[in-house]
Protein backbone atom coordinates (compact mmCIF):
# COMPACT_ATOMS: atom_id res chain seq x y z
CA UNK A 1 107.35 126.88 114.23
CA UNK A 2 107.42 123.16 112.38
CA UNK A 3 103.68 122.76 110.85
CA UNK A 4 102.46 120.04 113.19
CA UNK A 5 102.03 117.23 110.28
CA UNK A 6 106.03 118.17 109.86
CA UNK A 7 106.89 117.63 113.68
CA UNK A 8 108.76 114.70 114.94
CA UNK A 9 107.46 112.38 117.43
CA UNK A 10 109.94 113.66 120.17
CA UNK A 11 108.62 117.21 119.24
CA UNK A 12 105.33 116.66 119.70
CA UNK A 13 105.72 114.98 122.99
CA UNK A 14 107.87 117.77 124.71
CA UNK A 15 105.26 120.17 123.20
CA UNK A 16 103.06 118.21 124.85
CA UNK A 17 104.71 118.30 128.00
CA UNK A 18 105.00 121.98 127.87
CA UNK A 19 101.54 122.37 127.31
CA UNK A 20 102.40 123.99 124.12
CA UNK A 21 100.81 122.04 121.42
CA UNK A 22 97.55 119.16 122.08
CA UNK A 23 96.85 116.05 120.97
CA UNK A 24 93.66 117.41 119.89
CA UNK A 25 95.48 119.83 118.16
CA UNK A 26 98.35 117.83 116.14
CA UNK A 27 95.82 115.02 115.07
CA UNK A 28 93.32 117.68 113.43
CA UNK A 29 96.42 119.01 111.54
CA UNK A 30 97.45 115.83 110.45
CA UNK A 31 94.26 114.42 109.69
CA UNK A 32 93.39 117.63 107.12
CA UNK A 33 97.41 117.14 105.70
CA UNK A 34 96.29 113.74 104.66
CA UNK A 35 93.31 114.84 103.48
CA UNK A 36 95.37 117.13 101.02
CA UNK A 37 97.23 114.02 100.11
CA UNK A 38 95.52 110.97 100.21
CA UNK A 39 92.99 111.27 96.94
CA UNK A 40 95.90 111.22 94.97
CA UNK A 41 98.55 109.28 97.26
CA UNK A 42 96.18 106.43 98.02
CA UNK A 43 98.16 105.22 101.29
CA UNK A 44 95.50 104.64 103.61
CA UNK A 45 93.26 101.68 104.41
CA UNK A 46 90.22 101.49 106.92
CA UNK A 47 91.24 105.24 108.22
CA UNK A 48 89.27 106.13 111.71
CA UNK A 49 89.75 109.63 111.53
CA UNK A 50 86.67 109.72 113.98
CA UNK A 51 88.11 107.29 116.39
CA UNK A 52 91.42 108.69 116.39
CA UNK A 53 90.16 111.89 117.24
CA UNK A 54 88.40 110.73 120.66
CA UNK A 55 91.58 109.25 121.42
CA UNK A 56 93.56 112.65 120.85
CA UNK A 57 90.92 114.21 123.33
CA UNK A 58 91.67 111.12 126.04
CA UNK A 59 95.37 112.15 125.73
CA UNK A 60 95.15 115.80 125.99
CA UNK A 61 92.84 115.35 129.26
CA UNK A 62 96.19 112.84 130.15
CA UNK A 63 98.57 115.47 129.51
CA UNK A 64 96.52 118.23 131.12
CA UNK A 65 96.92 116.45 133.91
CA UNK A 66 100.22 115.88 133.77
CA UNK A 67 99.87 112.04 133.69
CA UNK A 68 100.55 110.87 130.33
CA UNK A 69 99.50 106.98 129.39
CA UNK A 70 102.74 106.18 128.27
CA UNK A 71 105.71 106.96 126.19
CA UNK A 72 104.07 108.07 122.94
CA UNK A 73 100.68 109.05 124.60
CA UNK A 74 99.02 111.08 121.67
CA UNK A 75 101.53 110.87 119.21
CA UNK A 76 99.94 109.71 115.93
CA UNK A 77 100.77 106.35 114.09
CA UNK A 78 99.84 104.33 111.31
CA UNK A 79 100.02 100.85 110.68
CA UNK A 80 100.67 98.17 108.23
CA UNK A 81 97.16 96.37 107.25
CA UNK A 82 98.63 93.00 107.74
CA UNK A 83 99.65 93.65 111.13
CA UNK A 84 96.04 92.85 112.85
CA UNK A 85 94.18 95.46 114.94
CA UNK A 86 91.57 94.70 116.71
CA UNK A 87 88.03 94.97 114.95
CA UNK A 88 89.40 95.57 111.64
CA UNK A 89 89.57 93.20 108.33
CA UNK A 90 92.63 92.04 107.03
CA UNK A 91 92.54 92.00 103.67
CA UNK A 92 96.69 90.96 103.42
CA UNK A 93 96.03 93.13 100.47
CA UNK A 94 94.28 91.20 97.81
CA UNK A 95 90.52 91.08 96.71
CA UNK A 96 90.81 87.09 97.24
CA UNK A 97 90.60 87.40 101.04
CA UNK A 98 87.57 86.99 103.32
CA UNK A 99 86.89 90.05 105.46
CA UNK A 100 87.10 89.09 108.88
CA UNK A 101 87.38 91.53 111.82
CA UNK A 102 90.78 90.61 113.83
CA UNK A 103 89.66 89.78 117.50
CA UNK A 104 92.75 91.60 118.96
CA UNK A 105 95.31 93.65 118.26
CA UNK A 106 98.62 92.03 116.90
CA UNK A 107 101.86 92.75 119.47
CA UNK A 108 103.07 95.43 117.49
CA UNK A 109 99.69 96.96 117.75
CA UNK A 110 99.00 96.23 120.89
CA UNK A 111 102.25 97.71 122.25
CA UNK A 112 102.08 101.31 120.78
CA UNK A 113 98.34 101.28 121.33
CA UNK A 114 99.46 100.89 125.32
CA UNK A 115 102.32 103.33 124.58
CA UNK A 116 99.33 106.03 123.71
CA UNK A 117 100.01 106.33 120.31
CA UNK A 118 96.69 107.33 118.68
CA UNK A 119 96.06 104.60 115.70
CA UNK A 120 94.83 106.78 112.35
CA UNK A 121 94.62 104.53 109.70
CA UNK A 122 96.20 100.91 108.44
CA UNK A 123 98.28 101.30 105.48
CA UNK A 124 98.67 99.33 101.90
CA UNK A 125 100.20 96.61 100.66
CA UNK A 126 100.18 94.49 97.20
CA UNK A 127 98.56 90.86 97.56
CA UNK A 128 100.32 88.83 100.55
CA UNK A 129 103.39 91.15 100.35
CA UNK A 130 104.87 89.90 97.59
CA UNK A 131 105.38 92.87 95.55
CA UNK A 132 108.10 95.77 96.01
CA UNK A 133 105.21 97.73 94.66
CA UNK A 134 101.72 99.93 95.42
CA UNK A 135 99.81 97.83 93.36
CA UNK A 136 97.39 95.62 94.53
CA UNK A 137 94.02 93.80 93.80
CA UNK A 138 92.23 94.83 96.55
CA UNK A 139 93.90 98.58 97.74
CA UNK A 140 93.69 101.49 94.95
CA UNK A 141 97.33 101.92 93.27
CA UNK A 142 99.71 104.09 96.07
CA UNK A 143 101.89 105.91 94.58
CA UNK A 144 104.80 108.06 95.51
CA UNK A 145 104.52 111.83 97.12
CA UNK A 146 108.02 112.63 95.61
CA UNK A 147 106.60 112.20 92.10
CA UNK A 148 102.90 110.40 91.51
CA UNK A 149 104.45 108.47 88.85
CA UNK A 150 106.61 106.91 90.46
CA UNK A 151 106.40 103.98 92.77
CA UNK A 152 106.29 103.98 96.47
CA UNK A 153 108.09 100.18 96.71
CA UNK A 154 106.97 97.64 98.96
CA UNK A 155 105.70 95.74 100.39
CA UNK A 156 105.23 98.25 102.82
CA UNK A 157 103.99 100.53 100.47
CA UNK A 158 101.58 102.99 102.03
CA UNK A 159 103.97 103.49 105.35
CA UNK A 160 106.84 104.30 103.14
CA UNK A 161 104.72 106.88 101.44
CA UNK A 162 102.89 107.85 104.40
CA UNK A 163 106.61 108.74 106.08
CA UNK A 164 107.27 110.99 103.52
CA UNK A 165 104.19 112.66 102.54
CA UNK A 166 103.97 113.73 106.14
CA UNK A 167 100.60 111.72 107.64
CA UNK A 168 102.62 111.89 110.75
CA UNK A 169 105.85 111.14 112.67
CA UNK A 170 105.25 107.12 113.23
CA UNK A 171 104.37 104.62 111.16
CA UNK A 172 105.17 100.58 111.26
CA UNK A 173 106.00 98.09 108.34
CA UNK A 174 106.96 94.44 108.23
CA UNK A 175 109.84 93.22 105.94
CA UNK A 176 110.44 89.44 104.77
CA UNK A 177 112.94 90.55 101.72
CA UNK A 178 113.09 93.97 102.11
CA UNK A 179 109.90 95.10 102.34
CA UNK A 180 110.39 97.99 104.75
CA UNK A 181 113.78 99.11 103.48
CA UNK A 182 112.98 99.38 99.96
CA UNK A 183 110.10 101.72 100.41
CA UNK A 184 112.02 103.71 102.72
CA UNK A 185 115.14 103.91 99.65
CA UNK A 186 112.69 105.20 97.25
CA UNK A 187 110.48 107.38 99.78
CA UNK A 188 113.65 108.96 101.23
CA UNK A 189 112.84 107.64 104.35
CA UNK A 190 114.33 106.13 107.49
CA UNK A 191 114.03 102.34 108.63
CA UNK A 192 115.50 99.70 110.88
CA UNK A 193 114.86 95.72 109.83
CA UNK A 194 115.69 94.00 113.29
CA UNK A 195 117.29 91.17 113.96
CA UNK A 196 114.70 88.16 113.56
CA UNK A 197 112.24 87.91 116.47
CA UNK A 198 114.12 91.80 118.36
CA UNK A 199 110.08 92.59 117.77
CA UNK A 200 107.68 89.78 118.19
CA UNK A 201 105.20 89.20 115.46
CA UNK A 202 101.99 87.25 115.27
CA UNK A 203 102.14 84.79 113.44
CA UNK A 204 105.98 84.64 113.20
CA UNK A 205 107.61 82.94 110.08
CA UNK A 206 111.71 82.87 108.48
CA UNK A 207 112.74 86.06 108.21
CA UNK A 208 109.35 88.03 108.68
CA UNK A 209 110.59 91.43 111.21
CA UNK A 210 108.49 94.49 111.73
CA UNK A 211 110.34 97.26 111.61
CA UNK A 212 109.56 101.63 112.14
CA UNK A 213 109.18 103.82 109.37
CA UNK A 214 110.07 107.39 110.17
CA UNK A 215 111.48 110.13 109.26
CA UNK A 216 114.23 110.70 111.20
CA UNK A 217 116.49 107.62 113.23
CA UNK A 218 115.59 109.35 116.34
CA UNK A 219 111.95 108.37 116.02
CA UNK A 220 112.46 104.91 114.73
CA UNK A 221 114.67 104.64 117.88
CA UNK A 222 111.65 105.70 120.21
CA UNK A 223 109.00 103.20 118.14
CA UNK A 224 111.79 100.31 119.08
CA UNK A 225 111.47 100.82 122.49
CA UNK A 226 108.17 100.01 122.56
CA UNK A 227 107.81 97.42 119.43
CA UNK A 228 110.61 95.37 121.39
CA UNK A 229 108.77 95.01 124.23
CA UNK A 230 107.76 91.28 124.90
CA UNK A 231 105.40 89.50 123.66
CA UNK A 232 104.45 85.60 124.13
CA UNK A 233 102.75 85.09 120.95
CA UNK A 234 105.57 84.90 119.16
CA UNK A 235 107.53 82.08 119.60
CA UNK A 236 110.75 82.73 117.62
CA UNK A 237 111.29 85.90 120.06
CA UNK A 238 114.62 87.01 121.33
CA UNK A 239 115.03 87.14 125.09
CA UNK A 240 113.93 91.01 126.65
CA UNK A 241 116.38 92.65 126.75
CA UNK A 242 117.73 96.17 127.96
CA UNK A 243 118.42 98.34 125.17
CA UNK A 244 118.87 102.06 125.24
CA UNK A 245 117.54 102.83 121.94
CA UNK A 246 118.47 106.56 121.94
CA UNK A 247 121.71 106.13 123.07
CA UNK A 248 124.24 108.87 121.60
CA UNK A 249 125.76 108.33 117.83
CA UNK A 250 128.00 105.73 117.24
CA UNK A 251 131.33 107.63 115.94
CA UNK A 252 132.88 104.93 113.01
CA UNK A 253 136.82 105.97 114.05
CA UNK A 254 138.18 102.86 114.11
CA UNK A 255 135.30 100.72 112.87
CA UNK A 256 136.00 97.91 110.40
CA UNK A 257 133.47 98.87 107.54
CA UNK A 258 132.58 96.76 104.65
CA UNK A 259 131.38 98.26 101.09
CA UNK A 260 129.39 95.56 99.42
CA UNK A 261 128.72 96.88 95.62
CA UNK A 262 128.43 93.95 93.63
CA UNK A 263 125.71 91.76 95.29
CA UNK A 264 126.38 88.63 92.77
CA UNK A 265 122.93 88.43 91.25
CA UNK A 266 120.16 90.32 90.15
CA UNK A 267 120.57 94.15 88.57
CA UNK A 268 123.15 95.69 88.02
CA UNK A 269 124.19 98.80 90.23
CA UNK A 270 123.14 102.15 88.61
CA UNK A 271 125.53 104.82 88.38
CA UNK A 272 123.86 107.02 89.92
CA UNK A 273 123.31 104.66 93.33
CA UNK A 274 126.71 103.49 93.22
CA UNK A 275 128.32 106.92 93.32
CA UNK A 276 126.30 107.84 96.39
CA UNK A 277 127.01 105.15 98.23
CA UNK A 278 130.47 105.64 97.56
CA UNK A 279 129.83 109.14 98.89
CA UNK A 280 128.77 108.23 101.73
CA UNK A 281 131.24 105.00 102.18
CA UNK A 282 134.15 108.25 102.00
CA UNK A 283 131.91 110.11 105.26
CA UNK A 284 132.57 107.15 107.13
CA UNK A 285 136.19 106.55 105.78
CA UNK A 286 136.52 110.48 106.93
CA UNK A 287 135.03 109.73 110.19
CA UNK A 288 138.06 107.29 111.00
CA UNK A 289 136.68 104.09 109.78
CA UNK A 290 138.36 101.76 107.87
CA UNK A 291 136.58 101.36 104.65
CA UNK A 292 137.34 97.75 102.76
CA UNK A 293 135.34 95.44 99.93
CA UNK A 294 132.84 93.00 100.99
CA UNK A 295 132.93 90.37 97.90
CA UNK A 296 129.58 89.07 96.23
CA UNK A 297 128.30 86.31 97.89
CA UNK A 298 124.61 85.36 96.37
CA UNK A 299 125.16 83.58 93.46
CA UNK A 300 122.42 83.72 90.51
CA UNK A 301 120.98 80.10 91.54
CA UNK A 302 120.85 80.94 94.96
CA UNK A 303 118.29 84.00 93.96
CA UNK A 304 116.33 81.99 91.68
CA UNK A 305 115.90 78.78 94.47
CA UNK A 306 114.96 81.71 96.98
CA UNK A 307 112.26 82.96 94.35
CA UNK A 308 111.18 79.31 94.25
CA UNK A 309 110.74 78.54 98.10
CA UNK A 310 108.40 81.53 98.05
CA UNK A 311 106.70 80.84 94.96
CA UNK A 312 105.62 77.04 95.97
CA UNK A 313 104.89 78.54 99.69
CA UNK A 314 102.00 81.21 98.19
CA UNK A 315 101.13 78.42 95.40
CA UNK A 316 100.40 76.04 98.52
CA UNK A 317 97.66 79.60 99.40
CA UNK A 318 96.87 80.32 95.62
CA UNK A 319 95.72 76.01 95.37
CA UNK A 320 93.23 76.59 98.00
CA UNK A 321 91.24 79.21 96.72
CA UNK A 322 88.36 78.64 94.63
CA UNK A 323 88.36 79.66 90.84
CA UNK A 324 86.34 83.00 91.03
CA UNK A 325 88.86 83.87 94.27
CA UNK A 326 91.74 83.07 92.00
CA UNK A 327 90.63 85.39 89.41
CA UNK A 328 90.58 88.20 91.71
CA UNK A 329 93.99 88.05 92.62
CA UNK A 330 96.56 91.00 90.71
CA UNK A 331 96.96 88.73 87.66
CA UNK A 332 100.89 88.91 87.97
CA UNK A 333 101.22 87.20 91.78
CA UNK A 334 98.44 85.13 90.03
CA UNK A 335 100.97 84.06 87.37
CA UNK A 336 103.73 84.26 89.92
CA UNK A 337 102.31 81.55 92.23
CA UNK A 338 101.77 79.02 89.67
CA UNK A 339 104.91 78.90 89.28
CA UNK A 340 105.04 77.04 92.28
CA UNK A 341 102.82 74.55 90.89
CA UNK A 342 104.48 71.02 90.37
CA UNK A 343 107.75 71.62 91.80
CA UNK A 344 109.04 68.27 93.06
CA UNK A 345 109.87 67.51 96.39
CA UNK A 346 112.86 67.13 95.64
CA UNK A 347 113.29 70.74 94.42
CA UNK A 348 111.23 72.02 97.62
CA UNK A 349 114.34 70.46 100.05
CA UNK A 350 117.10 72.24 97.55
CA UNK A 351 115.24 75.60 97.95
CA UNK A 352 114.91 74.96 101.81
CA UNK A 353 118.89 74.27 101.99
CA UNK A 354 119.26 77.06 99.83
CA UNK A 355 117.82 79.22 102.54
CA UNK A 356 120.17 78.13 105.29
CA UNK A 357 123.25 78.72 102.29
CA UNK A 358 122.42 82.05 102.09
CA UNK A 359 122.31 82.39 105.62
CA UNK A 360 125.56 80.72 105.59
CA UNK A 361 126.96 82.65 102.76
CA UNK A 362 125.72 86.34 104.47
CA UNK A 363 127.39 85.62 108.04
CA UNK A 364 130.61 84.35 106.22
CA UNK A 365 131.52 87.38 104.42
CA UNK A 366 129.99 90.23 106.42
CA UNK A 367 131.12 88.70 110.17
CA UNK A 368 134.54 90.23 109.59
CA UNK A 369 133.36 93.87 109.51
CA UNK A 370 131.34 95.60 112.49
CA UNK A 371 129.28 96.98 109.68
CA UNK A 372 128.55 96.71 106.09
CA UNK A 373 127.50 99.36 103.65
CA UNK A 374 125.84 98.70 100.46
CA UNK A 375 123.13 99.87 98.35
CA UNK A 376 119.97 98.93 99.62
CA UNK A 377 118.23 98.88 95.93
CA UNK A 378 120.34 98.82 93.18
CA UNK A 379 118.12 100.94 91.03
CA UNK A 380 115.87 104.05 92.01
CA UNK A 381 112.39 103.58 92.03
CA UNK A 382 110.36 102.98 89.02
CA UNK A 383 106.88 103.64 87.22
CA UNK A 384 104.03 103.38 89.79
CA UNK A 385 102.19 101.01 87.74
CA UNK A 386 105.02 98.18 87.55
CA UNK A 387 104.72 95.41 89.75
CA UNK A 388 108.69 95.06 90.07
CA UNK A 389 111.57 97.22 88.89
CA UNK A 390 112.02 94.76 85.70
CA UNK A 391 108.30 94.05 84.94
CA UNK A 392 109.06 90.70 84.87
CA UNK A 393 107.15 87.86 86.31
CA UNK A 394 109.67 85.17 85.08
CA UNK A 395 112.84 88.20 87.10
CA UNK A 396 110.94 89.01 90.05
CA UNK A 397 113.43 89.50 92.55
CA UNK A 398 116.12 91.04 90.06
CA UNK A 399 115.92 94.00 92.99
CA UNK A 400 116.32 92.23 95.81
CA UNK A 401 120.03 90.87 96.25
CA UNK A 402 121.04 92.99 98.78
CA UNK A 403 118.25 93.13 100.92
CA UNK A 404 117.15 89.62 100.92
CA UNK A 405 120.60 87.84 102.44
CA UNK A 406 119.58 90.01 105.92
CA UNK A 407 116.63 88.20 106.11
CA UNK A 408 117.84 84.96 105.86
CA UNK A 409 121.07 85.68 108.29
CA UNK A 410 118.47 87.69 110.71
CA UNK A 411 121.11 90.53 110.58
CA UNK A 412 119.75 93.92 111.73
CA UNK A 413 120.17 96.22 108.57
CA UNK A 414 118.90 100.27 108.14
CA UNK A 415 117.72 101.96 105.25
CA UNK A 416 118.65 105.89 105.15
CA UNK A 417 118.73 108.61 102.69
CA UNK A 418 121.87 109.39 101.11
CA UNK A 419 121.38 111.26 97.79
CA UNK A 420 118.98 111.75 94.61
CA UNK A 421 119.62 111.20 91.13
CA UNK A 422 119.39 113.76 88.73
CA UNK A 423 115.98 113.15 88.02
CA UNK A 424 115.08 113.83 92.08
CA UNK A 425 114.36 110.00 92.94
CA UNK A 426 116.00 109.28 96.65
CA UNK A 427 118.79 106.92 97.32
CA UNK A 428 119.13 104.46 100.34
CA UNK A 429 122.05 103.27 101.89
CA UNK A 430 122.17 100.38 103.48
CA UNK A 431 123.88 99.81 107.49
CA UNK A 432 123.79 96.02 107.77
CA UNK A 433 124.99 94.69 111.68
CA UNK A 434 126.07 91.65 113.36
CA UNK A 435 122.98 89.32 114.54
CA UNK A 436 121.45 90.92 117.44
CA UNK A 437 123.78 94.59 117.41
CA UNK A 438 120.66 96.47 116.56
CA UNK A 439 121.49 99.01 118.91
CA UNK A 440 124.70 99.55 116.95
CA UNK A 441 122.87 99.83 113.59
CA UNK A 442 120.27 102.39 115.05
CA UNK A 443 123.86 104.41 117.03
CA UNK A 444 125.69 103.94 113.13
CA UNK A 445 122.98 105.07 111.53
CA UNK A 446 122.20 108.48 114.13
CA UNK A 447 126.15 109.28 113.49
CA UNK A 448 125.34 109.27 109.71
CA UNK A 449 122.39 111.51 109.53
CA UNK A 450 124.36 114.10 111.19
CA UNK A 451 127.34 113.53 109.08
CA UNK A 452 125.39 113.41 105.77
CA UNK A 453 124.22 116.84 106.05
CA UNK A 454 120.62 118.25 104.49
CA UNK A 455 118.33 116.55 102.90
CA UNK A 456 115.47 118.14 100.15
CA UNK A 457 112.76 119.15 101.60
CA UNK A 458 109.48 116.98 102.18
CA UNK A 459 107.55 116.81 99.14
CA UNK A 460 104.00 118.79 99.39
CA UNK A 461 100.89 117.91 98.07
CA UNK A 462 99.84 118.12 94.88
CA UNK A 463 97.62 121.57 94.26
């Protein structure tokens, strides 16, 4: 039998249902995994280990009597510290932030906490999200559980390497520029960035999704149905909608598939990632699809506007603190931000406008194609102690080109495993859709994991 820290979600609930396995049961074997894990992993903030227990025994007594809460009663979850729940701080992950207790649960909380999931811990994040990185000035460094000296990206960086260190089937990340795809590439994980406002978020803002991270699509697919649910708060929400999140594969005969290799800006493509994406662009071509080039389309000055918009948007934050809250901010977002400082209006409404060209520029050359494949980072992941992949304050989003444009065009796009280098770091490949085909992403995506074949095993703690 799976080790119960190893089991899906959709395991655990039909051993559930047959009264074969507990609530009671899988939470005590995932709560001693992470305990394994987590002094050297560091993925965890404000863990209730205590709480989430008496919630495992309100589930089992649920499932005893064959009347279970909802559709992920007692499965357990994690989730992202910056996505409020109720009665805990949120620290956004730097030391500069007062620590208030949220008054209620965000709507991705909220919704899986009525689905039954049983909440175990938040996870970590560097300062305001701005990092693809574990570090952070107010979380201990998280690192990655396929090799501790490596870095877990971000900024979703304690779901990513929650996912695959095995602290459960479910965990939830948000994503701005690629903040739950790129810890998913370099975790080996699975993830799904919706379409802009598919999953209402609190407080909404351009190009800010929350997205699953699992370890399989079939469990990101079951989070989905729940995360999508409606919620008022947010006010750039799509319209509810029906969608059958595990419907079957999608099978790619006779799709019109793009392969996007050369983004236009940023790093180059590594070998390595280039060849298996190539791999897997020749699955697809195999499964009937016809496979043809999606040309660069973010230019150099487009990347370095976008770094701009967000730089004077966290300098506006940055400004307000006082001088002894400055200080404690992780010295390179502290540098970062003042970057922002005395940019001229006049530059502030070119790196708006910039926004929309991207947008612009993403629709125009991936609407042709049903879906586009690409790298999702063009280099594996990197020493755990680097902010970014170049180190770089002054070439901070040198790693983003590929990711970024999805945000802007509020395309749905995946992240999944398709190879290692040498060296054992994982690969993602990218599934970008159409705005709003979600569905078809997730169904792309399914086909894929089946097609791709074995994976490495999960990586085990360290003795």
């Amino acid at each position: 039998m799976t080790a119960l820290h190893d089991m899906t979600a959709s395991d655990l609930l039909a051993a559930y249902k047959a009264k074969k396995v507990s609530p009671v049961e899988a939470i005590d074997a995932v709560i001693a995994y992470i305990e394994r894990w987590e002094p050297k992993l560091k993925a965890l903030y404000a863990p209730d280990f205590e709480g989430a227990r008496k919630a495992a025994k309100a589930a089992e007594a649920r499932w005893q009597a064959a009347k279970p809460r909802g559709a992920l009663d007692g499965v357990p979850i994690t989730i992202k510290e910056n996505i409020a729940t109720r009665g805990v701080p949120v620290p956004l992950g730097s030391a500069a932030t007062d620590l208030v207790p949220a008054a209620e649960d965000a709507p991705a909380a909220a919704r899986v906490r009525e689905a039954g999931a049983v909440i175990l811990a938040k996870t970590t994040m560097p300062d305001w999200g701005m990092l693809s990185s574990g570090r952070s000035s107010f979380h201990p460094l998280t690192r990655n559980p396929w090799n501790l000296a490596w870095n877990p990206g971000g900024s979703s960086a304690g779901a990513g390497a929650a996912a695959a260190a095995g602290y459960g089937p479910l965990h939830i990340g948000t994503d701005i520029g690629g903040s739950v795809r790129l810890p998913a590439c370099w975790n080996g994980i699975f993830t799904l960035k919706p379409s802009l406002g598919r999953v209402p978020v609190d407080p909404p803002y351009f190009g800010r999704v929350i997205g699953p991270m699992t370890r399989t699509v079939a469990d990101s697919a079951l989070l989905m149905a729940e995360l999508s649910k409606p919620d008022m708060r947010d006010h750039m929400s799509l319209p509810p909608a029906a969608i059958d999140w595990a419907a079957a594969p999608l099978e790619p005969k006779g799709l019109r598939i793009g392969l996007h290799l050369d983004a236009g800006s940023g790093l180059p493509v590594d070998p390595e990632v280039k060849a298996a994406v190539e791999k897997a662009a020749r699955l697809f071509a195999d499964g009937g699809a016809k496979i043809e080039p999606v040309a660069a389309f973010l230019s150099t000055d487009m990347l370095h506007l976008q770094d701009l918009y967000w730089r004077v948007r966290s300098w506006v934050d940055f400004a307000a603190l006082g001088h002894v809250k400055q200080a404690s901010v992780l010295p390179y977002i502290a540098d970062w931000c003042r970057g922002g400082a005395d940019v001229s209006g006049t530059m502030v409404i070119k790196a708006i406008a910039n926004y929309m060209a991207i947008r612009a520029a993403a629709t125009r050359a991936t609407q042709p194609f049903d879906y586009v494949l690409s790298p999702v980072s063009p280099v594996p992941t990197y020493s755990a102690e680097w902010e970014t992949p170049t180190n770089d304050v002054k070439r901070p989003l040198e790693h983003i080109s590929f990711t970024m444009p999805y945000n802007m065009s509020e395309q749905p796009a995946s992240s999944i495993n398709c190879g290692y280098t040498a060296e054992g770091k994982p690969i993602g490949l990218q599934i970008a859709g159409r705005r709003f085909d979600d569905l078809g992403v997730m169904r792309l995506s399914r086909w894929f994991e089946a097609a791709r074949g074995p994976q490495k095993a999960w990586p085990l703690p360290p003795k």
